[in-house]
Protein backbone atom coordinates (compact mmCIF):
# COMPACT_ATOMS: atom_id res chain seq x y z
CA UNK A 1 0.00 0.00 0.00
CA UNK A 2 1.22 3.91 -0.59
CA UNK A 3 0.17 6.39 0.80
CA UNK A 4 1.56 10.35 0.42
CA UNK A 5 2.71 13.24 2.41
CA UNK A 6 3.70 16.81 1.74
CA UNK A 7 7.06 18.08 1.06
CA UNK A 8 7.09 21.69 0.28
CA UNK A 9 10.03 23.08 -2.05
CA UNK A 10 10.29 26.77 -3.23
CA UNK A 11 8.83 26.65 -6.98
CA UNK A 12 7.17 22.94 -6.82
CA UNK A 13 5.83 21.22 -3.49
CA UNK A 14 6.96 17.34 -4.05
CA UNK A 15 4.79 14.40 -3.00
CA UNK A 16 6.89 11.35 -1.87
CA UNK A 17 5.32 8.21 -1.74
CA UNK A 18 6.05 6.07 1.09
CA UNK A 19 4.45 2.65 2.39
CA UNK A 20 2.69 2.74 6.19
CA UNK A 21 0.58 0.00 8.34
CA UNK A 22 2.99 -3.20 6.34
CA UNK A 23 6.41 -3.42 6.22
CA UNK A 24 8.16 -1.76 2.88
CA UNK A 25 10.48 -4.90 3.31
CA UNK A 26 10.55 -6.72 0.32
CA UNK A 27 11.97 -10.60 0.22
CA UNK A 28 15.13 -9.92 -1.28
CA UNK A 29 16.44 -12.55 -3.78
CA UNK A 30 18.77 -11.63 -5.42
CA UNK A 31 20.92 -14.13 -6.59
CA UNK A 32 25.06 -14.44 -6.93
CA UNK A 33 26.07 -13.28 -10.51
CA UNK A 34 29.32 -14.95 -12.18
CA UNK A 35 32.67 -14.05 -11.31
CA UNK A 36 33.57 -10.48 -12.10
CA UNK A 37 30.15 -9.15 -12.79
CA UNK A 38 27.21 -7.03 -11.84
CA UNK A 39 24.05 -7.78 -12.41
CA UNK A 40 20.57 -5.58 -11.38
CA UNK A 41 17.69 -8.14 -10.46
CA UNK A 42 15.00 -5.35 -10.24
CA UNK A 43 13.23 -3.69 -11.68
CA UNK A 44 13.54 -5.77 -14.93
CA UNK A 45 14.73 -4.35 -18.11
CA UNK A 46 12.06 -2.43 -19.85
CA UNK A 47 8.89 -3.40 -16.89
CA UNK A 48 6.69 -0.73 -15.69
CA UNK A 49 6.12 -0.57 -11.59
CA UNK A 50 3.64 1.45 -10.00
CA UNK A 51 5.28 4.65 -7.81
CA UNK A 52 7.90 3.32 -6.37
CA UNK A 53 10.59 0.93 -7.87
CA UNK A 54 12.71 -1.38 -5.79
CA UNK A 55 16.00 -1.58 -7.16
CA UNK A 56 17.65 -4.76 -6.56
CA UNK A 57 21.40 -5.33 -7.61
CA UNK A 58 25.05 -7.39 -6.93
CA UNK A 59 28.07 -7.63 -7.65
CA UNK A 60 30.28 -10.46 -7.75
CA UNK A 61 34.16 -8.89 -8.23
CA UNK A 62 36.77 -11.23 -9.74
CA UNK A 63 38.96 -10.58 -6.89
CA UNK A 64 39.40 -9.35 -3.51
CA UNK A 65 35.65 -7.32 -2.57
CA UNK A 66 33.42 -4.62 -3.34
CA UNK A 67 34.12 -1.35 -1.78
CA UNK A 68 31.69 0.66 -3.00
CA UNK A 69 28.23 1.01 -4.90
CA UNK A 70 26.15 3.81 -6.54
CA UNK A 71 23.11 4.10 -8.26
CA UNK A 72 22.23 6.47 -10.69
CA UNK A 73 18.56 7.19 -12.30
CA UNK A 74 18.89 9.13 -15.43
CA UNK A 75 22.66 10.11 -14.64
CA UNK A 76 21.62 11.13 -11.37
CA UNK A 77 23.25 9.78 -8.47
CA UNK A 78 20.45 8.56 -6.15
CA UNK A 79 22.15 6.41 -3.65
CA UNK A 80 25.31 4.78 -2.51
CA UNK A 81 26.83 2.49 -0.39
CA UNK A 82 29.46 -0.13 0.67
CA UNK A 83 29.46 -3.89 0.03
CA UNK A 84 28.37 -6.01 -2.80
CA UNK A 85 24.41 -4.97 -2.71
CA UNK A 86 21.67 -3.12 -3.45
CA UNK A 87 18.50 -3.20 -1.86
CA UNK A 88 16.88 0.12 -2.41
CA UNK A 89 13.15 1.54 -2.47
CA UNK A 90 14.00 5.00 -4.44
CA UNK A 91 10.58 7.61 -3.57
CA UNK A 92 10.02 10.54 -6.03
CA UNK A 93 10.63 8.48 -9.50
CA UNK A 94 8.73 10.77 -11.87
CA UNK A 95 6.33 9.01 -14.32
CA UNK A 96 7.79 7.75 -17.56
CA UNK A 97 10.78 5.57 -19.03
CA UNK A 98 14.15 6.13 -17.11
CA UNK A 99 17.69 5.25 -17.79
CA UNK A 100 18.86 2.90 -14.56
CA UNK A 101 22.82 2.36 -13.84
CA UNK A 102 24.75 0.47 -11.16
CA UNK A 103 28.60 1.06 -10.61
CA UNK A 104 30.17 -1.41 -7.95
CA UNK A 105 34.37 -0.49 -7.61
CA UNK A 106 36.42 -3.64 -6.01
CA UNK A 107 39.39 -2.97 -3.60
CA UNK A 108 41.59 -2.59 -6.02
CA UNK A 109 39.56 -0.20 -8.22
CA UNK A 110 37.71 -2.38 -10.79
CA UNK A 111 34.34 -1.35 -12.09
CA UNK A 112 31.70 -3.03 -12.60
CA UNK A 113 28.69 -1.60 -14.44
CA UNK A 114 24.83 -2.64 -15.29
CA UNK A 115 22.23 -0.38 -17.56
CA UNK A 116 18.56 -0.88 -18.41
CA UNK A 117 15.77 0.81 -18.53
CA UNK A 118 12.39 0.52 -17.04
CA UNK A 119 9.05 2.99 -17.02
CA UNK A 120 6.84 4.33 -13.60
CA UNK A 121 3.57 4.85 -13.62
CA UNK A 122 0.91 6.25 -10.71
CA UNK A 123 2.63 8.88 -9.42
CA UNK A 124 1.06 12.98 -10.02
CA UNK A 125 2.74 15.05 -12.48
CA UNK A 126 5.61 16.56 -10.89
CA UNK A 127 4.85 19.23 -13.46
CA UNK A 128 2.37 21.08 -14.49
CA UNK A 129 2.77 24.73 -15.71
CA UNK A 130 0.26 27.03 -16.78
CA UNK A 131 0.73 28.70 -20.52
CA UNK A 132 -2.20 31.39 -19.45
CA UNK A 133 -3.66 33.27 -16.51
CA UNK A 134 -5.68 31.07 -14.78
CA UNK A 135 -5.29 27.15 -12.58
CA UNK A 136 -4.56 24.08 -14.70
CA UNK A 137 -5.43 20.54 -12.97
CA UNK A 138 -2.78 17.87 -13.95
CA UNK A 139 -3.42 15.13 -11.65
CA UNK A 140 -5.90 13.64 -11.31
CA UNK A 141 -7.51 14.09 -14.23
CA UNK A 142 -11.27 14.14 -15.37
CA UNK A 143 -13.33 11.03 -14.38
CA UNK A 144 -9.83 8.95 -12.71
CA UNK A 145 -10.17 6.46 -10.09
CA UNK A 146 -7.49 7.64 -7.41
CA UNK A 147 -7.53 6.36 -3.63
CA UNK A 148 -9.26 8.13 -0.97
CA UNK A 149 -5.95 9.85 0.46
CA UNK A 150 -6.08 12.16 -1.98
CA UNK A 151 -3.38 14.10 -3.73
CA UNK A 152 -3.32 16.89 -6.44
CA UNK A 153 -0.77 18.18 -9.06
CA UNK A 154 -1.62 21.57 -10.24
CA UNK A 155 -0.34 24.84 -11.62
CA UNK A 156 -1.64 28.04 -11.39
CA UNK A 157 -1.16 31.67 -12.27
CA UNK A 158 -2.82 35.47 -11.62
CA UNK A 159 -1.96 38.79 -13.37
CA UNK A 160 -1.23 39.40 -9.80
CA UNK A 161 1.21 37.27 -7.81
CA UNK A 162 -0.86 33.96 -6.60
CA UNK A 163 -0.84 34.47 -2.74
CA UNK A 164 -3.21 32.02 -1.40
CA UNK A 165 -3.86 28.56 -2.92
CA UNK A 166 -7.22 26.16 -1.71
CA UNK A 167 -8.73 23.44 -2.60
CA UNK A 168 -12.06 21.98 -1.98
CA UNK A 169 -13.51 18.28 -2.18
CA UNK A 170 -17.53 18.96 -2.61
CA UNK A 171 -17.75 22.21 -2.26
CA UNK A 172 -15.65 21.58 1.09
CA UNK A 173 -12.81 23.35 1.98
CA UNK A 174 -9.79 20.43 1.96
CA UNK A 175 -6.35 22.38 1.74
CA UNK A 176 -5.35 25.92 2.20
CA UNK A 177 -1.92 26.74 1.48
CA UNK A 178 0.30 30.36 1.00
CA UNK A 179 2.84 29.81 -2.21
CA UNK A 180 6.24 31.14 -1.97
CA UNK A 181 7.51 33.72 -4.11
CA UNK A 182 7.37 32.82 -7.74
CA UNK A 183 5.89 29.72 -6.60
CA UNK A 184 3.76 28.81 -9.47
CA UNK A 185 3.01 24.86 -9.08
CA UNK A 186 2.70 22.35 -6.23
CA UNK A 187 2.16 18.69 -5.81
CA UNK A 188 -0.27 18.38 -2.44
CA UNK A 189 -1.19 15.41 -0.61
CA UNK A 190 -2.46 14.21 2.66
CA UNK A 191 -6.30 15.31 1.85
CA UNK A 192 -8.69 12.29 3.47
CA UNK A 193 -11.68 12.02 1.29
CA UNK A 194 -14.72 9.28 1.11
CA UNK A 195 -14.92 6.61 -1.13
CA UNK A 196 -17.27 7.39 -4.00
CA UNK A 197 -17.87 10.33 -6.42
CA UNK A 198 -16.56 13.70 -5.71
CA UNK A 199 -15.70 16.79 -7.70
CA UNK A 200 -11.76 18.46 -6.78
CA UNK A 201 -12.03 22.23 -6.96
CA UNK A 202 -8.38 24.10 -7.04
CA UNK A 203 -8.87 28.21 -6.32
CA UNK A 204 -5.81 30.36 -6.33
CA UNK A 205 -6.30 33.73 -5.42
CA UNK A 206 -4.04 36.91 -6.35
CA UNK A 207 -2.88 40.17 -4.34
CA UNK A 208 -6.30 41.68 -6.11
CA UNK A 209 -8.58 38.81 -4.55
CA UNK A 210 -9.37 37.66 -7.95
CA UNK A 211 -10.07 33.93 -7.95
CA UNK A 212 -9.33 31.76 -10.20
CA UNK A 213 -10.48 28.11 -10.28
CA UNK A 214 -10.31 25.07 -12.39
CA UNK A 215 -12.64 21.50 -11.27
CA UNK A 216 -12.75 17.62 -12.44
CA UNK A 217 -14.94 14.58 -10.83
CA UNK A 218 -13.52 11.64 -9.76
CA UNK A 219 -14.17 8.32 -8.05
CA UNK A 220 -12.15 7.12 -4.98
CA UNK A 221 -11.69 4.11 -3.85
CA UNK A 222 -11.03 2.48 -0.23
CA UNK A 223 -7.26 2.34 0.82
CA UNK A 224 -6.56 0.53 3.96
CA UNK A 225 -3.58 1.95 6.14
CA UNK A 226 -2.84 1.70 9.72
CA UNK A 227 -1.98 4.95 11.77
CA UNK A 228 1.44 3.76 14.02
CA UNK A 229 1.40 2.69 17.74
CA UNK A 230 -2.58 1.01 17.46
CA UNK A 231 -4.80 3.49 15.88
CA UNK A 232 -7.93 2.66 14.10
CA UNK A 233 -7.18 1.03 10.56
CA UNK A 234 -9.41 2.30 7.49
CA UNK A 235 -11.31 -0.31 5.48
CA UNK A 236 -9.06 -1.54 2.75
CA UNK A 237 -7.45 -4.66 0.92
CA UNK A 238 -4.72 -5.77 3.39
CA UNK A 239 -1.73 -8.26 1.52
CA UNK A 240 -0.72 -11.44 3.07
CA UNK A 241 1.62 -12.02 0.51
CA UNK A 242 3.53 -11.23 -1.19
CA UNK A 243 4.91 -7.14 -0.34
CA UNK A 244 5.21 -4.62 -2.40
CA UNK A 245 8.31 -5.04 -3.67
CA UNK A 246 8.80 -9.25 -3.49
CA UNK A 247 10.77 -11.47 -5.15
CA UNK A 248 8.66 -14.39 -6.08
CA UNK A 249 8.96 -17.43 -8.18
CA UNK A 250 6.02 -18.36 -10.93
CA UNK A 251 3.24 -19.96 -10.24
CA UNK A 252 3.02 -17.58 -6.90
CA UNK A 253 0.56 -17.42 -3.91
CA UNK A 254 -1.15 -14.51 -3.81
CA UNK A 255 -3.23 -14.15 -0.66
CA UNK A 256 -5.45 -10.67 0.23
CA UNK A 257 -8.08 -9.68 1.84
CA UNK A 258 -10.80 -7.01 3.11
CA UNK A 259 -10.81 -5.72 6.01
CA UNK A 260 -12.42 -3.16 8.43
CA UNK A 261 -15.30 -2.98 5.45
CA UNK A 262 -18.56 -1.35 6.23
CA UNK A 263 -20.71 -3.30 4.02
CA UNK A 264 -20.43 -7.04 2.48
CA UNK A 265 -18.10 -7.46 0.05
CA UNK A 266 -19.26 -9.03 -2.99
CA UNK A 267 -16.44 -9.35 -5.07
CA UNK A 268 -12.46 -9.62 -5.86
CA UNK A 269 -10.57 -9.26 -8.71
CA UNK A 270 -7.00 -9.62 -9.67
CA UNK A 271 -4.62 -7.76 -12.80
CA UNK A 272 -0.99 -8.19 -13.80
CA UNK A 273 -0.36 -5.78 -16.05
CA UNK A 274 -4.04 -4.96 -16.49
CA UNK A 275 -4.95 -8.62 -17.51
CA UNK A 276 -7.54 -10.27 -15.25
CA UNK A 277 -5.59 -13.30 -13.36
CA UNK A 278 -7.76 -14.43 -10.60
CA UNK A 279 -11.30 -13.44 -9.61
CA UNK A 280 -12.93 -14.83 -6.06
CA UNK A 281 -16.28 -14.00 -4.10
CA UNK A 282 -16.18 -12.70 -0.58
CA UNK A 283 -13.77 -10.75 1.12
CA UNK A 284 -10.54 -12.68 0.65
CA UNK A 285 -8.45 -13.72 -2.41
CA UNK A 286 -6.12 -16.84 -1.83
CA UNK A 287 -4.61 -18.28 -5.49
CA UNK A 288 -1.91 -19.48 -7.18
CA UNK A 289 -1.12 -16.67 -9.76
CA UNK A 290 1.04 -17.29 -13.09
CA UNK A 291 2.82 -14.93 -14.70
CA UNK A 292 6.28 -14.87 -16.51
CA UNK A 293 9.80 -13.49 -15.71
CA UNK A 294 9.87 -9.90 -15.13
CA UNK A 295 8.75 -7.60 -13.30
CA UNK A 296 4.76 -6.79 -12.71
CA UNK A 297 2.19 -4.25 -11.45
CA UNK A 298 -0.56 -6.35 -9.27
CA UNK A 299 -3.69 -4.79 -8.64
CA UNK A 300 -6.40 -6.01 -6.54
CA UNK A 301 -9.70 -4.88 -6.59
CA UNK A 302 -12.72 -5.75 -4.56
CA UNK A 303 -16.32 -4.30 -4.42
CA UNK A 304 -19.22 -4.05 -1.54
CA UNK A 305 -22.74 -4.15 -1.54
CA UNK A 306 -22.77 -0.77 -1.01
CA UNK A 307 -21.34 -0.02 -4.44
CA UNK A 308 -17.94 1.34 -2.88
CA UNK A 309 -14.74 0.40 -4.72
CA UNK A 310 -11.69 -1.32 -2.80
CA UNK A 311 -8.48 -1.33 -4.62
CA UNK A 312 -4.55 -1.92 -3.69
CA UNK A 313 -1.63 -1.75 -6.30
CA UNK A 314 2.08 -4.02 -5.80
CA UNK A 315 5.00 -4.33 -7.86
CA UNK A 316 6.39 -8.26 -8.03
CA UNK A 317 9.24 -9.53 -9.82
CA UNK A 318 9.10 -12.92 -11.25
CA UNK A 319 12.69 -14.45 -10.94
């Protein structure tokens, strides 16, 4: 499960995704390569994965050990380390295909290198500007299912400097927010919204108080999450196994369920890669799923007799 927070920068507030209630710990699996290589065991070469991709990889040197590792998205370092693996969960992975590469340096100097590329999907726009005066809505868009923690990408701008930014759920006031200077989009999250159909007003207000506004309707859905330390969990689809993030081998057990519902569920449905693989009645899902090598967006979805939708979203990688 994924859920978001705020994280407010000076021209473009970024949402990070980040995994609460189940553990973000993945069964690594990631087996020896040969002598005197690297190899990177996930995400596989040219897969899609939903957010957040775990980024599996090891080296093998062909003498002595490995000293040091670094990972780089799109040239970018994004990580480093010591030793002869990587087992890394890597947030704020914009949408679209990205350039992956692993450098491991032995004792003596060595390198050791792997490159491939692979594509993210489900995140909002980290971008959205506005070519006119007005507010432009880039996420989500017009009639999307999106869960009921509720985020927004948007971009906005006044013939007057923007100085106050809400948004509304309903007609409800949701988010209220004061832009920096020059600030002219932002990436908001954290808004708790019912399951069902709603309409997502953005207003953004200049020095003059002239509002501007832009609006879409959407559906949410139920995502369950668990506040730390024993709060009350929210009615969701809860993963037995596997994680987010799991190395599995094919055929593979999936087993889910429903919980805290408010109404009978009716229901389930499972889709690798948006091909049905496994339906079930009731509230829980328990089959042997088979899919091949790679690496795979799961999504489970489950309704109630009250018409509300249910719905979580995993990567796996097939070894």
């Amino acid at each position: 499960m994924k859920s978001r927070f705020l994280k407010s920068l000076s021209c473009i507030a970024v949402l990070i995704s980040a995994t609460m209630c189940l553990s973000l710990r993945a069964i690594a699996a990631c087996n020896e390569p040969a002598s005197g290589t690297l190899v990177i065991c996930q995400p596989s070469s040219n897969s899609m994965v939903f957010q957040v991709p775990h980024i599996e990889a090891k080296a093998n040197p062909a003498a002595g050990s490995i000293a040091t590792m670094k990972v780089y998205i799109d040239g970018k370092l994004v990580f480093e380390n010591g030793g002869p693996t990587i087992d890394l969960f890597e947030g704020g992975v914009t949408n679209g295909t990205h350039r992956l590469d692993v450098n491991a340096w032995d004792g003596s100097g060595r390198l050791y290198q792997a490159q491939q590329t692979f594509g993210v999907t489900g995140n909002l726009p980290f971008s959205c500007p506005v070519s006119g005066v007005g507010v432009r809505i880039c996420g989500p868009t017009q009639g999307q299912t999106v869960s009921q923690n509720l985020g927004f990408s948007a971009g906005f701008k006044g013939n007057l400097p923007i100085n106050r930014l809400r948004a509304y759920v309903d007609g409800i006031p949701v988010f209220d927010y004061v832009p920096t200077a020059g600030q002219s989009q932002i990436v908001a999250g954290g808004i708790r919204t019912t399951p069902g159909t709603h309409t997502l007003t953005v207003a953004a207000t200049n020095a003059n108080h002239m509002t501007y506004t832009s609006s879409v309707g959407i559906r949410t859905y139920y995502q369950g999450d668990c506040p730390p330390k024993g709060g009350t969990c929210s009615p969701g689809i809860y993963p037995n196994t596997p994680n987010d993030g799991d190395d599995v081998q094919s055929p593979f057990r999936l087993s889910a369920s429903v919980q805290f519902n408010t109404a009978t569920i009716t229901a389930m449905k499972v889709y690798v890669d948006g091909a049905l693989a496994g339906t079930s009645t009731g509230p829980t899902f328990d089959q042997p799923i088979t899919v091949a090598r790679g690496t795979h967006i799961v999504l489970i979805q489950a309704w109630d007799t009250a018409g509300k939708l249910y719905r979580l979203t995993e990567n796996v990688n097939v070894l």
